[in-house]
PDB file of N, CA and C in Angstrom:
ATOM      1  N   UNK A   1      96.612 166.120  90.069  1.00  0.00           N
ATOM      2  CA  UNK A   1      96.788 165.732  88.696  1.00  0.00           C
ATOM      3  C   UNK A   1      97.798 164.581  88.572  1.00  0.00           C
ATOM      4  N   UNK A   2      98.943 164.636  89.287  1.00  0.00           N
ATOM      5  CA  UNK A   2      99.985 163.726  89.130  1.00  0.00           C
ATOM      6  C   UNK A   2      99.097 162.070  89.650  1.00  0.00           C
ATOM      7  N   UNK A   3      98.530 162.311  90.894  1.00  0.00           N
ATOM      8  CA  UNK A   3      97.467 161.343  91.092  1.00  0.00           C
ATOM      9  C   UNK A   3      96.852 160.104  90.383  1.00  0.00           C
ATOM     10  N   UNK A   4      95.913 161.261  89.455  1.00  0.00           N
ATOM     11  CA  UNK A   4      95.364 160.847  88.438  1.00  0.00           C
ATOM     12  C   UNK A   4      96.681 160.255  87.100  1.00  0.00           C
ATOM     13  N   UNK A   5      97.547 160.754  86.919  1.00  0.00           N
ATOM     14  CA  UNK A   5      98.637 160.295  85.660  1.00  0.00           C
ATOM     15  C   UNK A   5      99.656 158.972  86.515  1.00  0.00           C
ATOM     16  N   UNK A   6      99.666 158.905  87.232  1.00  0.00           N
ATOM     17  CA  UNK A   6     100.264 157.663  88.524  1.00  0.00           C
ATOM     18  C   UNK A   6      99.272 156.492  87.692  1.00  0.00           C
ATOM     19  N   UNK A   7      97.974 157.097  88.540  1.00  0.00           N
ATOM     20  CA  UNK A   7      96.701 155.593  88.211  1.00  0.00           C
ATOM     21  C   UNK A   7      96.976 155.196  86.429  1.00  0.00           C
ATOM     22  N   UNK A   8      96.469 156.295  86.274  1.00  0.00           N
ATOM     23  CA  UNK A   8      96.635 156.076  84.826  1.00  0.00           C
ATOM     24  C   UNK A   8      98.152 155.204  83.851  1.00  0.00           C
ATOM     25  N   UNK A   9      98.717 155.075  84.434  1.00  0.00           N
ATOM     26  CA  UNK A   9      99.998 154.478  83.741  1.00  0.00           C
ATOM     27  C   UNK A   9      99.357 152.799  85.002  1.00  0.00           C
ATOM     28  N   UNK A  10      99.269 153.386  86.019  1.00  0.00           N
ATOM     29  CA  UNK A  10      99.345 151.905  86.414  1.00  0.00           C
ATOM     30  C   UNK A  10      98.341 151.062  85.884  1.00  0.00           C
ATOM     31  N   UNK A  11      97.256 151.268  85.492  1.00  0.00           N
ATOM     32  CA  UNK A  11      96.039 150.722  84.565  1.00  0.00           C
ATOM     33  C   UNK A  11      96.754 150.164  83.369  1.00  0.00           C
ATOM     34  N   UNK A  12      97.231 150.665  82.693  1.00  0.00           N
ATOM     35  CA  UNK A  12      97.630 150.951  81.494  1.00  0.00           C
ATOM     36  C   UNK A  12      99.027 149.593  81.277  1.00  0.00           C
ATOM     37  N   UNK A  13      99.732 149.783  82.576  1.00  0.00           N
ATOM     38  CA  UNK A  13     100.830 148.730  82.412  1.00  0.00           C
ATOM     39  C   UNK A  13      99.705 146.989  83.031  1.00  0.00           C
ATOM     40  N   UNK A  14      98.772 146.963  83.756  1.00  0.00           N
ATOM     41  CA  UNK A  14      98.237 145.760  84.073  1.00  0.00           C
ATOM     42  C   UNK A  14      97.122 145.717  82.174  1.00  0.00           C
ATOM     43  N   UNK A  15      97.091 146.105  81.944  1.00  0.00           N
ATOM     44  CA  UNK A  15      96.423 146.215  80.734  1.00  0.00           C
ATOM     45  C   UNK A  15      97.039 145.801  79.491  1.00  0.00           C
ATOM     46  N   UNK A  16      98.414 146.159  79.573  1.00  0.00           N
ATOM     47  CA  UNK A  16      99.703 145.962  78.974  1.00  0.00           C
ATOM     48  C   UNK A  16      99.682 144.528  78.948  1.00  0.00           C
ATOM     49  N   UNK A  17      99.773 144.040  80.188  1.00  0.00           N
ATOM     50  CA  UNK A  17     100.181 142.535  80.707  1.00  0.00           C
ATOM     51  C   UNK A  17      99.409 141.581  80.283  1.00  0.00           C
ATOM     52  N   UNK A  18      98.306 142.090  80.439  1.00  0.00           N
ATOM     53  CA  UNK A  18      96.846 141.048  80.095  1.00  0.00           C
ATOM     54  C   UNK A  18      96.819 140.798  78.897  1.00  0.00           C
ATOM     55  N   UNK A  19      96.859 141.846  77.961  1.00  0.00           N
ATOM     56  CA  UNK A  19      97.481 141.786  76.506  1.00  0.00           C
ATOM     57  C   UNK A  19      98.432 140.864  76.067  1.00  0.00           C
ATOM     58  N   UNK A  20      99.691 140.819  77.044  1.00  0.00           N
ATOM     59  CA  UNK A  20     100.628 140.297  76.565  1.00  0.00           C
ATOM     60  C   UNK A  20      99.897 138.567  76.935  1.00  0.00           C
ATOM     61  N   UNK A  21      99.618 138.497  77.714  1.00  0.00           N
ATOM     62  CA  UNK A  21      99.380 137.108  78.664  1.00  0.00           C
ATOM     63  C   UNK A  21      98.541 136.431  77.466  1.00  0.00           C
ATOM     64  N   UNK A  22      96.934 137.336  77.015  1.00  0.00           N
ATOM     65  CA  UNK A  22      96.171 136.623  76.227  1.00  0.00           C
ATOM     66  C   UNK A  22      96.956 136.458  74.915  1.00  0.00           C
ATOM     67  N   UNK A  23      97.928 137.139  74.207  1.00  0.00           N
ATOM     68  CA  UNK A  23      98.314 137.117  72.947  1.00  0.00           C
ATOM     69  C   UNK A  23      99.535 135.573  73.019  1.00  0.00           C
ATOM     70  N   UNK A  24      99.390 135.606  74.033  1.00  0.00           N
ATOM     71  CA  UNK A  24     100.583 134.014  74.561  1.00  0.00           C
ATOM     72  C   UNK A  24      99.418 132.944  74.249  1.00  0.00           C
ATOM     73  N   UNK A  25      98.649 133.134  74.890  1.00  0.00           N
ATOM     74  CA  UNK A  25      97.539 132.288  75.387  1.00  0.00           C
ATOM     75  C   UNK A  25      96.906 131.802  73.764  1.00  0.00           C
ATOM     76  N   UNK A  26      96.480 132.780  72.874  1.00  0.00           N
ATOM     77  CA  UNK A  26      95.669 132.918  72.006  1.00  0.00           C
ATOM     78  C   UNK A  26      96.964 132.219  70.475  1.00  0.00           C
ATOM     79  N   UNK A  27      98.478 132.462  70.800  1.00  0.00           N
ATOM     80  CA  UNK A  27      99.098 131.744  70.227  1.00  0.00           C
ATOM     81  C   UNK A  27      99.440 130.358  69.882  1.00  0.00           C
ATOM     82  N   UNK A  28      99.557 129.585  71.790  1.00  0.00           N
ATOM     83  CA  UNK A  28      99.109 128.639  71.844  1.00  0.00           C
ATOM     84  C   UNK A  28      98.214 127.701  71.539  1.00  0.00           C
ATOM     85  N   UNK A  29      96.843 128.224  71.990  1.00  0.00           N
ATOM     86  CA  UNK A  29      96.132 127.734  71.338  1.00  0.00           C
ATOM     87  C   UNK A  29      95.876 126.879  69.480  1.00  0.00           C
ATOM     88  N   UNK A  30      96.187 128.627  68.685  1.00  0.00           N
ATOM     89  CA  UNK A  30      96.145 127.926  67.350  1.00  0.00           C
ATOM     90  C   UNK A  30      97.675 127.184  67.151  1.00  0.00           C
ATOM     91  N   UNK A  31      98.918 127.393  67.806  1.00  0.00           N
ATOM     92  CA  UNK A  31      99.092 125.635  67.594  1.00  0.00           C
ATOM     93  C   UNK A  31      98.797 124.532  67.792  1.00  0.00           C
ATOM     94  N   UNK A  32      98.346 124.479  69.018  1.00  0.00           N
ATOM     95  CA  UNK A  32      97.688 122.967  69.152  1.00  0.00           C
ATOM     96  C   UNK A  32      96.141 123.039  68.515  1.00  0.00           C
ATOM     97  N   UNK A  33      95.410 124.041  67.867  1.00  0.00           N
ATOM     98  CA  UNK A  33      94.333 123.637  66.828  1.00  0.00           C
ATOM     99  C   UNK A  33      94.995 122.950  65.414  1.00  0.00           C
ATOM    100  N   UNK A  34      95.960 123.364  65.035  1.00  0.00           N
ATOM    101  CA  UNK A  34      97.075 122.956  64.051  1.00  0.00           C
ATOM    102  C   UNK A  34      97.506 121.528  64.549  1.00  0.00           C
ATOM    103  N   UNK A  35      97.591 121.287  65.309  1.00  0.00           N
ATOM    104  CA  UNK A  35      98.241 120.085  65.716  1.00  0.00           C
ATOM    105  C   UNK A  35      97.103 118.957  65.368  1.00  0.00           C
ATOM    106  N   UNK A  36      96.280 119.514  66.174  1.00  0.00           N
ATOM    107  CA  UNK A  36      94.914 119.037  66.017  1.00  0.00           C
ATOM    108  C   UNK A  36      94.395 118.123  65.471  1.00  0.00           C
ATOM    109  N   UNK A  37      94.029 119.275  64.267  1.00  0.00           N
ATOM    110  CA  UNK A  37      93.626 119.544  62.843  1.00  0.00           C
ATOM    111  C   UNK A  37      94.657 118.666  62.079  1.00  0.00           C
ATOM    112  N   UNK A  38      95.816 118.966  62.334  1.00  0.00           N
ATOM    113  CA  UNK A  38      96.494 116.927  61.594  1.00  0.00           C
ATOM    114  C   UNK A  38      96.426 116.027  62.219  1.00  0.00           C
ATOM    115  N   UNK A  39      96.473 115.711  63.398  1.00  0.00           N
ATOM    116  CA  UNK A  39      95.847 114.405  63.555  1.00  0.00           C
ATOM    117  C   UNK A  39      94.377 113.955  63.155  1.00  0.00           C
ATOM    118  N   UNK A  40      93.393 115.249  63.461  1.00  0.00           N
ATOM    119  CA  UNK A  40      92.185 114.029  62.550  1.00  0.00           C
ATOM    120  C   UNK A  40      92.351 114.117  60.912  1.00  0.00           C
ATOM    121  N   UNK A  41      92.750 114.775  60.634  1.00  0.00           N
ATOM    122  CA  UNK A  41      93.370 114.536  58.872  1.00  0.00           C
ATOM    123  C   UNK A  41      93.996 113.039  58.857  1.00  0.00           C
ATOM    124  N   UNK A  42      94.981 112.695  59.998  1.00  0.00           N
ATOM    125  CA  UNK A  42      95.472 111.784  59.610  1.00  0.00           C
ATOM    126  C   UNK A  42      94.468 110.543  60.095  1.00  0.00           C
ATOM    127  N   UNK A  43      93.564 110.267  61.418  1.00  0.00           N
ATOM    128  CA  UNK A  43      92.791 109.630  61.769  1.00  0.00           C
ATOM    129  C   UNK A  43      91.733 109.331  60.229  1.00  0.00           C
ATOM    130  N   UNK A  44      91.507 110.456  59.601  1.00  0.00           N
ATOM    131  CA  UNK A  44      90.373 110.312  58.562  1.00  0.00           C
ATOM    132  C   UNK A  44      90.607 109.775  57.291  1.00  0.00           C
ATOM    133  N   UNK A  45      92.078 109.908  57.256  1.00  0.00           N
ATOM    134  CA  UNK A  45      92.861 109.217  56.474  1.00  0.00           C
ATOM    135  C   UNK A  45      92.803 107.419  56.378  1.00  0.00           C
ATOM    136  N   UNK A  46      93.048 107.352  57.715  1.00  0.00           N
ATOM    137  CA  UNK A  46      93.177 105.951  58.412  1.00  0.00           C
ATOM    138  C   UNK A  46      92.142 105.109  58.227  1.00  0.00           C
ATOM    139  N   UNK A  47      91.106 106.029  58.782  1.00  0.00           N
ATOM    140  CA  UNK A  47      89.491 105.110  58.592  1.00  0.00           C
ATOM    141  C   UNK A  47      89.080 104.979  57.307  1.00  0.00           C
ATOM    142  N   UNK A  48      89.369 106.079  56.409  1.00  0.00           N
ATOM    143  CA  UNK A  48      88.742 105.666  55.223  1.00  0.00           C
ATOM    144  C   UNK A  48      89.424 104.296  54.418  1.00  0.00           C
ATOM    145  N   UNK A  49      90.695 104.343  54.709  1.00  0.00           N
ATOM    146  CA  UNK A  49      92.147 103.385  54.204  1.00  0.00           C
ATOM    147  C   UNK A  49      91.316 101.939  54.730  1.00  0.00           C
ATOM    148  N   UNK A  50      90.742 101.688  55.952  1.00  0.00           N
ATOM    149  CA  UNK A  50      90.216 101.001  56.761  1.00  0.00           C
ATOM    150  C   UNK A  50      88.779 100.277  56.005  1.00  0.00           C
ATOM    151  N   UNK A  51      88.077 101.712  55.966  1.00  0.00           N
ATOM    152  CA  UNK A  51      87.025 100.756  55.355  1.00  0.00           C
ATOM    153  C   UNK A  51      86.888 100.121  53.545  1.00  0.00           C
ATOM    154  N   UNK A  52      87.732 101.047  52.870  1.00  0.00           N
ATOM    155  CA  UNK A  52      88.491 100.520  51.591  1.00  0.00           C
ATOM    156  C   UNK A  52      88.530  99.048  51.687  1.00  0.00           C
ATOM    157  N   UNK A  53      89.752  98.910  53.162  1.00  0.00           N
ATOM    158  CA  UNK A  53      89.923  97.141  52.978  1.00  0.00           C
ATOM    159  C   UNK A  53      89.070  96.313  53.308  1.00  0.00           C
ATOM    160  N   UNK A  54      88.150  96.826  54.299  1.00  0.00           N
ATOM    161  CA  UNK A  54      87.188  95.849  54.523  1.00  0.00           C
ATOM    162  C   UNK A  54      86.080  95.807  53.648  1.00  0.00           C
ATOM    163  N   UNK A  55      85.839  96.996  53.041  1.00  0.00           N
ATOM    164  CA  UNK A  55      84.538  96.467  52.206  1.00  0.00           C
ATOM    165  C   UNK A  55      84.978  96.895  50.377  1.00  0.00           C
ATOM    166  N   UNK A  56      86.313  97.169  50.171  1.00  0.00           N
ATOM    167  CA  UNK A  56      86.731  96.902  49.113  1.00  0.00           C
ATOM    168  C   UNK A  56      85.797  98.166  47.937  1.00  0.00           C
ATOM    169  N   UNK A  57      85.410  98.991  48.491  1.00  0.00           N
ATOM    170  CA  UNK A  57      85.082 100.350  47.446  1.00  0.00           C
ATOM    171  C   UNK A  57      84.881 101.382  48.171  1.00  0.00           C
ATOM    172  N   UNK A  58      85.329 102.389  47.617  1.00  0.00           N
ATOM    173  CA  UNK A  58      86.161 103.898  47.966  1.00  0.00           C
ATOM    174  C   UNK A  58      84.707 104.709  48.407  1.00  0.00           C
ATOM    175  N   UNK A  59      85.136 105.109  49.893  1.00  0.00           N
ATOM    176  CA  UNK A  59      84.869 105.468  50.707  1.00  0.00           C
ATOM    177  C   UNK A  59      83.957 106.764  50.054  1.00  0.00           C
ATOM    178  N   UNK A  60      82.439 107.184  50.538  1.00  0.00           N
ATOM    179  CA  UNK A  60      81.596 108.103  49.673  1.00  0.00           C
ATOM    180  C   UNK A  60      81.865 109.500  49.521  1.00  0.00           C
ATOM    181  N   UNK A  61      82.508 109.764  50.260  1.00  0.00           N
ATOM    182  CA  UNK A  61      83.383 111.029  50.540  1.00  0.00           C
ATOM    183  C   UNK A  61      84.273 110.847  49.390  1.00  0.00           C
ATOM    184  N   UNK A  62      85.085 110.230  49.071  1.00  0.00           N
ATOM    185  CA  UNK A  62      86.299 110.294  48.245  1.00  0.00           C
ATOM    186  C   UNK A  62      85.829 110.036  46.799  1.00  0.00           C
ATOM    187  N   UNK A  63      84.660 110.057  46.387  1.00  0.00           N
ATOM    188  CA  UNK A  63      84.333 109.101  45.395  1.00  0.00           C
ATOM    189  C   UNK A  63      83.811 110.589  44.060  1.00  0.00           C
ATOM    190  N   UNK A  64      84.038 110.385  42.691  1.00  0.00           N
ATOM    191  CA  UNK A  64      83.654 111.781  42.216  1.00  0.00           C
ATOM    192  C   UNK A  64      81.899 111.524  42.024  1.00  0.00           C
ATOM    193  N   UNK A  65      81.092 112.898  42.198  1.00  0.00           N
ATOM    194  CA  UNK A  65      80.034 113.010  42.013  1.00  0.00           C
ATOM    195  C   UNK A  65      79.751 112.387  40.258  1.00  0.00           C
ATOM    196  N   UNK A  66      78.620 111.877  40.087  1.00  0.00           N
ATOM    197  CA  UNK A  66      77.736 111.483  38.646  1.00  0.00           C
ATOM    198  C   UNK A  66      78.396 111.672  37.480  1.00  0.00           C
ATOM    199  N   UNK A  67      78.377 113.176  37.961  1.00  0.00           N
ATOM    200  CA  UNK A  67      78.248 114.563  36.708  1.00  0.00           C
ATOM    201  C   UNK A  67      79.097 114.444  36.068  1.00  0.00           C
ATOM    202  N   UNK A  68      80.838 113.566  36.829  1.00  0.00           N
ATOM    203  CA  UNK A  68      82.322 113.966  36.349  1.00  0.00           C
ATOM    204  C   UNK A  68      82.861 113.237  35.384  1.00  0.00           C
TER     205      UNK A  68
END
């Protein structure tokens, strides 16, 4: 029995770890999706600013629908 309660904790602590490892891992990640995620905000920013000057009317995305 003790055997079996030995394995069992030792499972349990590599299980522990993996947990801990992916919850690092999985943190990381969504900061640098955050990071990301503002730079093309700011890239999309840029291009639209971009084609404004070159062709002098607001970009179709930015523009209000008909209706407004």
């Amino acid at each position: 029995m003790q055997e079996r309660m030995d394995h069992a904790e030792e499972v349990l602590a590599h299980l522990t770890r993996s947990v801990d490892e992916l919850s690092d891992i999985v943190a990381r990640q969504a900061r640098e999706i955050e990071r990301l995620a503002r730079a093309v905000g700011l890239l999309m920013e840029r291009e639209a600013e971009r084609e404004f000057a070159a062709g002098g009317q607001i970009p179709l995305a930015d523009q209000r629908p008909p209706h407004y």
